[in-house]
C-alpha atoms as a PDB file:
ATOM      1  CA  UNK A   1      50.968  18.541 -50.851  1.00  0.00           C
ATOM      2  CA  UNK A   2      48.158  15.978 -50.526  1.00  0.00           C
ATOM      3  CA  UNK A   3      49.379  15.790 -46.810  1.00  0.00           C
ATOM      4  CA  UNK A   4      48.604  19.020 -46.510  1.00  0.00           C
ATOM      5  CA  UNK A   5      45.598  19.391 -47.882  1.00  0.00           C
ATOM      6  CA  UNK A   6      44.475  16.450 -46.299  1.00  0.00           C
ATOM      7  CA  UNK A   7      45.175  17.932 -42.752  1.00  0.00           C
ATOM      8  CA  UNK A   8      43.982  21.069 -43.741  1.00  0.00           C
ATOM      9  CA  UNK A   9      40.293  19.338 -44.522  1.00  0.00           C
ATOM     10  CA  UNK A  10      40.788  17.243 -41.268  1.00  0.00           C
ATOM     11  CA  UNK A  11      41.154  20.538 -38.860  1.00  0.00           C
ATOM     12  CA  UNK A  12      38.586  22.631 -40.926  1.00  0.00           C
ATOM     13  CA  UNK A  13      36.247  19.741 -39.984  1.00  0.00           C
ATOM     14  CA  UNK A  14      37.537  19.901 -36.064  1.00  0.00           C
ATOM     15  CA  UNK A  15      36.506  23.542 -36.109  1.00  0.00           C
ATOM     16  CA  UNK A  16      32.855  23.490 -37.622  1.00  0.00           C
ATOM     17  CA  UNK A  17      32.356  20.687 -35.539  1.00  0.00           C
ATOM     18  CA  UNK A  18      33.433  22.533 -32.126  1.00  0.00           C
ATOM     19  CA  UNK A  19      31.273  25.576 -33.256  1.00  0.00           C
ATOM     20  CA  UNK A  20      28.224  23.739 -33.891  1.00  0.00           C
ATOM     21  CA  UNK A  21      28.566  21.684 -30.645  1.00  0.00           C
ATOM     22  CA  UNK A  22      29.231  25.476 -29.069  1.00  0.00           C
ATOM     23  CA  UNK A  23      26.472  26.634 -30.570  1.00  0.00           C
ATOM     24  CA  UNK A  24      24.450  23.981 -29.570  1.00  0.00           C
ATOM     25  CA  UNK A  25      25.189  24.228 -25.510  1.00  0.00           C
ATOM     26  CA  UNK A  26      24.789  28.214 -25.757  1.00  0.00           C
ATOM     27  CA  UNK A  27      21.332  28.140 -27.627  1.00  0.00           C
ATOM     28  CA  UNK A  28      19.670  25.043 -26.504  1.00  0.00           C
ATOM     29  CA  UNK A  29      16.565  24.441 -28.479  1.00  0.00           C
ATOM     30  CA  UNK A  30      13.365  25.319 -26.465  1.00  0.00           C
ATOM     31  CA  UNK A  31      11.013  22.303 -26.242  1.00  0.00           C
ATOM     32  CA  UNK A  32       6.939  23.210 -26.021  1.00  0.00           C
ATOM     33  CA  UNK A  33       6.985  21.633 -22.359  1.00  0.00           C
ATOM     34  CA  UNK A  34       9.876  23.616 -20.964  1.00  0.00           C
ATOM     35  CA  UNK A  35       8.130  27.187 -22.457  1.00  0.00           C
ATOM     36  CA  UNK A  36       4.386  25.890 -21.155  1.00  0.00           C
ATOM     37  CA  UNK A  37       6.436  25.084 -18.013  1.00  0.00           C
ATOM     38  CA  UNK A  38       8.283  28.111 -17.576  1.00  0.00           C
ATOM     39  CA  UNK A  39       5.384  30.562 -18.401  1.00  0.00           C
ATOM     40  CA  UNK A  40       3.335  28.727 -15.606  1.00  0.00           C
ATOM     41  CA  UNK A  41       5.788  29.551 -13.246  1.00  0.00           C
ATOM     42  CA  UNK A  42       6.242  32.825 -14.378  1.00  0.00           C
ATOM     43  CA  UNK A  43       2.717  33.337 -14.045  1.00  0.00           C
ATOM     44  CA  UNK A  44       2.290  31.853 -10.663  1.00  0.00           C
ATOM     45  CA  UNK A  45       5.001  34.404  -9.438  1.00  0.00           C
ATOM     46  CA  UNK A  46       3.265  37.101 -10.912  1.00  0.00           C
ATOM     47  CA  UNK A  47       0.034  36.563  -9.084  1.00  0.00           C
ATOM     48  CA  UNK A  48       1.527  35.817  -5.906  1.00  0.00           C
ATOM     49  CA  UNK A  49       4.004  39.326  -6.353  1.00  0.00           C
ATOM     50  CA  UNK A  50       0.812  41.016  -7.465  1.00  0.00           C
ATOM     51  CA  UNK A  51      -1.568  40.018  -4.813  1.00  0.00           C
ATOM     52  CA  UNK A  52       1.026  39.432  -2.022  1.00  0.00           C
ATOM     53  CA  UNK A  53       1.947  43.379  -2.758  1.00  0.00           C
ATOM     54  CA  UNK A  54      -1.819  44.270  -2.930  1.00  0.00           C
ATOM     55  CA  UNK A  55      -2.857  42.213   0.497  1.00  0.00           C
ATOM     56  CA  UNK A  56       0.027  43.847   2.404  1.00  0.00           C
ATOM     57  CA  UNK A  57      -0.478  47.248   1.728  1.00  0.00           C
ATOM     58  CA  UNK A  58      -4.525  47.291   1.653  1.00  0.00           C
ATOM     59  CA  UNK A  59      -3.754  45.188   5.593  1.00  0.00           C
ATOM     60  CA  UNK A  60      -1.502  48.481   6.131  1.00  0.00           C
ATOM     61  CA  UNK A  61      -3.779  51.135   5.396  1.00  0.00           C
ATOM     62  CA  UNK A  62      -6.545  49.388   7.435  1.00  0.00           C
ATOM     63  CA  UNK A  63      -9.211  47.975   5.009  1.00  0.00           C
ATOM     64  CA  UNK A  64      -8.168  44.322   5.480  1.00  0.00           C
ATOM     65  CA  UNK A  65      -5.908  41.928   4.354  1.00  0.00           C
ATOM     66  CA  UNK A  66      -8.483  39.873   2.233  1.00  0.00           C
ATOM     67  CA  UNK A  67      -9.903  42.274   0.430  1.00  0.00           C
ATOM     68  CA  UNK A  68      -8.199  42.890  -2.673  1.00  0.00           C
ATOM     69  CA  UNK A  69      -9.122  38.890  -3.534  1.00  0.00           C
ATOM     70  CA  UNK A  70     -12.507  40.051  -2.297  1.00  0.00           C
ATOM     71  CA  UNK A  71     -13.183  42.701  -3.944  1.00  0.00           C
ATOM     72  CA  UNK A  72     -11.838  41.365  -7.177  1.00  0.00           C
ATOM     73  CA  UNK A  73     -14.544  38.752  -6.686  1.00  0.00           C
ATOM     74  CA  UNK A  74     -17.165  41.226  -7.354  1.00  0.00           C
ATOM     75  CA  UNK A  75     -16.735  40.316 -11.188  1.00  0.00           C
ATOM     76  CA  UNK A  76     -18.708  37.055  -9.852  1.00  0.00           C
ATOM     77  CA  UNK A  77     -20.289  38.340  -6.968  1.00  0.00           C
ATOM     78  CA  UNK A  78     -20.843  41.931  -7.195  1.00  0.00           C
ATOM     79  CA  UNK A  79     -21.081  43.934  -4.165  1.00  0.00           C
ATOM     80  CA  UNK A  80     -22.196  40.725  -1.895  1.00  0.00           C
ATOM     81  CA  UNK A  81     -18.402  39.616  -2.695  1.00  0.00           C
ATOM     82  CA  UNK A  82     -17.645  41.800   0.973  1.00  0.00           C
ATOM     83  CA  UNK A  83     -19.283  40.239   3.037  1.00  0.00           C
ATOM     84  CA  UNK A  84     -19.082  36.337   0.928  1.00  0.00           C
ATOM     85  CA  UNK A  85     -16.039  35.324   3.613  1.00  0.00           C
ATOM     86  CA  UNK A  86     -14.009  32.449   2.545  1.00  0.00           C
ATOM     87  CA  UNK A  87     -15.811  31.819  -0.880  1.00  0.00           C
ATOM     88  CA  UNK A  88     -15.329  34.996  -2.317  1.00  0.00           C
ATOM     89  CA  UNK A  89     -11.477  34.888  -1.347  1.00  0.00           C
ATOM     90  CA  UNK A  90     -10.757  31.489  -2.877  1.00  0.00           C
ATOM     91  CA  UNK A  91     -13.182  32.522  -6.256  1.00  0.00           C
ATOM     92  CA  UNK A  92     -10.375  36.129  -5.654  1.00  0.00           C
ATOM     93  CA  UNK A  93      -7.670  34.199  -5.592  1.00  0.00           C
ATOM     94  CA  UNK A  94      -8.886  30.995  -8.665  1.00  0.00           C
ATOM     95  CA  UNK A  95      -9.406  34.341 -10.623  1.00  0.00           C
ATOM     96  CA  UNK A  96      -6.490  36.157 -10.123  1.00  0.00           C
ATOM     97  CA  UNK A  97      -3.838  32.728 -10.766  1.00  0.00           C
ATOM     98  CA  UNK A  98      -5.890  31.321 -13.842  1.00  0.00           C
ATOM     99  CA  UNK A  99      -5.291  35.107 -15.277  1.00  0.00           C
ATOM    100  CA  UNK A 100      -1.778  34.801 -14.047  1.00  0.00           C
ATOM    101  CA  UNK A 101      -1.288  31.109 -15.490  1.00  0.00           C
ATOM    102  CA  UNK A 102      -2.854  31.694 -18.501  1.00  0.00           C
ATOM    103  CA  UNK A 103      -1.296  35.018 -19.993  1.00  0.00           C
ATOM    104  CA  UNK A 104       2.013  33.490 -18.161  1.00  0.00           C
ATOM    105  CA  UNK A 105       1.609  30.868 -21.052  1.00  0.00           C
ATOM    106  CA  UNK A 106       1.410  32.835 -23.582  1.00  0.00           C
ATOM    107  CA  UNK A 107       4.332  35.165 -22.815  1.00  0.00           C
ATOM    108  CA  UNK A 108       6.423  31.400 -22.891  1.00  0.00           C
ATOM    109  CA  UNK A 109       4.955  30.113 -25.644  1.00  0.00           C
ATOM    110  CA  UNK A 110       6.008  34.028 -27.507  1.00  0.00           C
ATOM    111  CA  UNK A 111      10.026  33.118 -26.259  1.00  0.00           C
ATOM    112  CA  UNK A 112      12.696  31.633 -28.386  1.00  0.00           C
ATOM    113  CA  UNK A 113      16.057  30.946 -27.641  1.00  0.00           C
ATOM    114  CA  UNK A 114      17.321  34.280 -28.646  1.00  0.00           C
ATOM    115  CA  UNK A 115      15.351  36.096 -26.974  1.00  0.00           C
ATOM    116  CA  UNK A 116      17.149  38.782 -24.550  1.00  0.00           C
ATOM    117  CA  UNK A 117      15.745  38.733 -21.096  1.00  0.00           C
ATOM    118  CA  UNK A 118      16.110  43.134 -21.093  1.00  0.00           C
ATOM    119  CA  UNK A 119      13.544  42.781 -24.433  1.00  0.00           C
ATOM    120  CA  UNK A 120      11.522  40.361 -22.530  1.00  0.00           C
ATOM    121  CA  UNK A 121      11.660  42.815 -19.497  1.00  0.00           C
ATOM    122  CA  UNK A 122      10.181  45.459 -21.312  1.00  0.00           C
ATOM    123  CA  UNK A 123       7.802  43.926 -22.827  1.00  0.00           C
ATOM    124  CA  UNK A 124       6.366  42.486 -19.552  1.00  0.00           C
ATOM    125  CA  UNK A 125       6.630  45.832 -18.390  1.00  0.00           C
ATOM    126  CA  UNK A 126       4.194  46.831 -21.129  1.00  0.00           C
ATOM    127  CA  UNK A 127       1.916  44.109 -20.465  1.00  0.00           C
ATOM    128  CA  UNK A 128       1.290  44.926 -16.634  1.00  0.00           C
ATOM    129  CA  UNK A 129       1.063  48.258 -17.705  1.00  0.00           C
ATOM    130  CA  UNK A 130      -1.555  48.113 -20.599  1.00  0.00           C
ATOM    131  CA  UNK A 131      -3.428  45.682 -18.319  1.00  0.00           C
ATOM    132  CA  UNK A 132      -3.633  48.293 -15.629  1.00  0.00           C
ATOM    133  CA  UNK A 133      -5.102  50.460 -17.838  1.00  0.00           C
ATOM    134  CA  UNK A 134      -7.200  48.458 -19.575  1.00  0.00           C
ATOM    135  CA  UNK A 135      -8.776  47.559 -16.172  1.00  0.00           C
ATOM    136  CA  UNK A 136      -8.930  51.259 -14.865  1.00  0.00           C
ATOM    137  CA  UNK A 137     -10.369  52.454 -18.187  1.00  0.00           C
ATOM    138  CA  UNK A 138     -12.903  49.392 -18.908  1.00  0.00           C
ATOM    139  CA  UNK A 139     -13.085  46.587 -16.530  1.00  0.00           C
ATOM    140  CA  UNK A 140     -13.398  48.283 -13.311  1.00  0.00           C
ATOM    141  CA  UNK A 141     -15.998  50.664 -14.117  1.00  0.00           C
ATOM    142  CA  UNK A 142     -18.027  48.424 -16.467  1.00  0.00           C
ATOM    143  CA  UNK A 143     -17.975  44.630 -14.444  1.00  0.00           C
ATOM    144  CA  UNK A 144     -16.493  45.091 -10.658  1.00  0.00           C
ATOM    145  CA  UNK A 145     -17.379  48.760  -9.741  1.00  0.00           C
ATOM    146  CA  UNK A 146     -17.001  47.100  -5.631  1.00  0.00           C
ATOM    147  CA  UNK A 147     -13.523  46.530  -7.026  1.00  0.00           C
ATOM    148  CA  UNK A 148     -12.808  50.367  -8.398  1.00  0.00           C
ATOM    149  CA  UNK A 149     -14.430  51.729  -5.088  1.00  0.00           C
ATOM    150  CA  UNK A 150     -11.492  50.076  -2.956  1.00  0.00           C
ATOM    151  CA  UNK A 151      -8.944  50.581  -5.430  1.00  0.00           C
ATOM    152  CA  UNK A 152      -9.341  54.388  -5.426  1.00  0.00           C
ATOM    153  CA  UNK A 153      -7.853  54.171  -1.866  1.00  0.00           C
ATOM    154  CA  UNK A 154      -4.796  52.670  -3.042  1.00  0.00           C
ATOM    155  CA  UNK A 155      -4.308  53.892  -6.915  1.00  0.00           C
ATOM    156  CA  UNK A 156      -0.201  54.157  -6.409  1.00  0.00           C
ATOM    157  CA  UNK A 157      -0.159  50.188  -5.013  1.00  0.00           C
ATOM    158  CA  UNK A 158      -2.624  48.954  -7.622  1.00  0.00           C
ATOM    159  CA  UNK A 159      -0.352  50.701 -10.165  1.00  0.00           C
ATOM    160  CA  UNK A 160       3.195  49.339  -8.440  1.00  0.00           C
ATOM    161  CA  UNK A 161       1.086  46.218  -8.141  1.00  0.00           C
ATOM    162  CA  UNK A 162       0.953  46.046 -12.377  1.00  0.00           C
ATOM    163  CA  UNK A 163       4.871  46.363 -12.486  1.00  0.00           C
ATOM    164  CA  UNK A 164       5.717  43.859 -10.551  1.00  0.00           C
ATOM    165  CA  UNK A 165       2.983  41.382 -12.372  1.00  0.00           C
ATOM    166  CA  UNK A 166       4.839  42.566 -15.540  1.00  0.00           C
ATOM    167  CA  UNK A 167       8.521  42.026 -13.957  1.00  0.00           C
ATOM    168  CA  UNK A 168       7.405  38.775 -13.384  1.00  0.00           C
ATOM    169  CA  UNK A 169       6.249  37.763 -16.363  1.00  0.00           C
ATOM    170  CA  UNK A 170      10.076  39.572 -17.872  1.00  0.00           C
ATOM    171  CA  UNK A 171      12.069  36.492 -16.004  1.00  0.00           C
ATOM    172  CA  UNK A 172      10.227  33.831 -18.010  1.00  0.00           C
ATOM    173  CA  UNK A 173      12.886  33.800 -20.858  1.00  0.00           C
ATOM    174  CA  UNK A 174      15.374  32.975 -17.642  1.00  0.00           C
ATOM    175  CA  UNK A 175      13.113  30.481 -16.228  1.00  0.00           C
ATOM    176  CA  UNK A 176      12.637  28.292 -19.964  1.00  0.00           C
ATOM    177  CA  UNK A 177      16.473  28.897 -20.137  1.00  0.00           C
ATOM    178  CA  UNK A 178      16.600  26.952 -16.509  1.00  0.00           C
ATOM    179  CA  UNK A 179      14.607  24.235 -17.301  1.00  0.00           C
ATOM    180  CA  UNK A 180      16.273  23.312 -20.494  1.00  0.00           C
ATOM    181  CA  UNK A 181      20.024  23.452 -19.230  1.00  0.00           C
ATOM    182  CA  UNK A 182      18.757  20.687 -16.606  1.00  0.00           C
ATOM    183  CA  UNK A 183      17.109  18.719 -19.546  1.00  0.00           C
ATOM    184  CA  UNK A 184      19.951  18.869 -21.783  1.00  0.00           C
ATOM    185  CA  UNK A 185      22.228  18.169 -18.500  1.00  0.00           C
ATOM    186  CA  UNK A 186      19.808  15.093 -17.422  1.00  0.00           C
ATOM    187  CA  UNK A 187      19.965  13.651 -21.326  1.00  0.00           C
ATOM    188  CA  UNK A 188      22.426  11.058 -21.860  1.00  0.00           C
ATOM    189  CA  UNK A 189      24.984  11.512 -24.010  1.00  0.00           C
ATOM    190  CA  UNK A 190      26.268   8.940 -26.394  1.00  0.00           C
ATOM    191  CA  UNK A 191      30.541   8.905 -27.226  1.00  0.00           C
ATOM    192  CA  UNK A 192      32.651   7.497 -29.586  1.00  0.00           C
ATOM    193  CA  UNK A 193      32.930   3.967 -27.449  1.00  0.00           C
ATOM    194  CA  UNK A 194      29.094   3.859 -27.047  1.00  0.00           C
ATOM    195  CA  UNK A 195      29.173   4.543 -23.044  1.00  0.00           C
ATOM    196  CA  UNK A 196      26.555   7.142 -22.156  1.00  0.00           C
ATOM    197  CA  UNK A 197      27.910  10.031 -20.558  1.00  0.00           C
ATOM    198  CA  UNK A 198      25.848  13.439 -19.529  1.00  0.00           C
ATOM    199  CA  UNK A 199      26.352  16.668 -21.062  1.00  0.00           C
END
């Protein structure tokens, strides 16, 4: 009976142990460097779907392939940002990726490891969307007017232009989930004999 009970205790212990090791490989713990990491990227993406998509179709329409970056350099420049050249495309471009970076952050930062990537979809979906309208309804008209003159000959890009930014910024959850599979991959593991083996 003691037998038993002892081999009963002995198994029991086998199991919890292989769930929490389980556990442990499905839902790695997110470190603060792998979100800060992964919302950078996220963000970087974002400006580079956003703008790419925004460059592209203002180059097919005929109004020039810089001039989305310009015109959204009118927040610094005004009006003079047309005609500014090469500054007022790389002051476009600084303000479109620190905006990118930055809210790219924040959306990492806001992930945990159980966070689905379809709620994290949507709710980057409703980010690019509420900041399309909050620059349509206050930011264009109040600070870059030369910016809401262009954009009124492209409204259905600039809008398609949003999604994307927020479709982006919905693979972030995949991106931290990359970067900490490597780390826990990379991070030696020590057995029973004290040789170091990788997980």
């Amino acid at each position: 009976m003691a037998v038993n009970l002892d081999a009963e205790a002995r198994l029991a212990g086998l199991i919890e142990a292989m769930a929490a090791n389980s556990d442990t490989h499905a839902l790695p713990r997110f470190s603060w460097g792998e979100k800060l990491a992964a919302g950078a990227i996220a963000g970087i993406l974002a400006a580079i779907l956003m703008t790419g998509s925004l460059m592209a179709y203002s180059n097919a329409i005929g109004t020039g392939v810089w001039m989305p970056l310009k015109t959204l350099a009118g927040l610094v420049y005004g009006v003079e940002a047309l005609v500014a050249g090469s500054l007022a495309i790389s002051t476009g471009a600084g303000i479109q990726l620190g905006f990118s970076v930055a809210l790219g952050i924040l959306f990492g930062l806001a992930v945990s490891r159980r966070t689905s990537v379809i709620l994290a979809l949507f709710a980057g979906l409703a980010i690019g969307i509420a900041i399309w309208a909050a620059m349509e309804l206050y930011v264009l008209p109040f600070w870059d007017p030369t910016m809401e003159a262009r954009i009124a000959l492209m409204p259905v890009a600039y809008f398609v232009a949003h999604v994307l930014f927020g479709i982006s910024l919905g693979i972030t959850p995949l991106l931290v989930r990359a970067l900490s599979r490597r780390r826990v991959r990379e991070t030696p593991r020590y057995g029973a004999s004290g040789e170091t083996s990788q997980i």
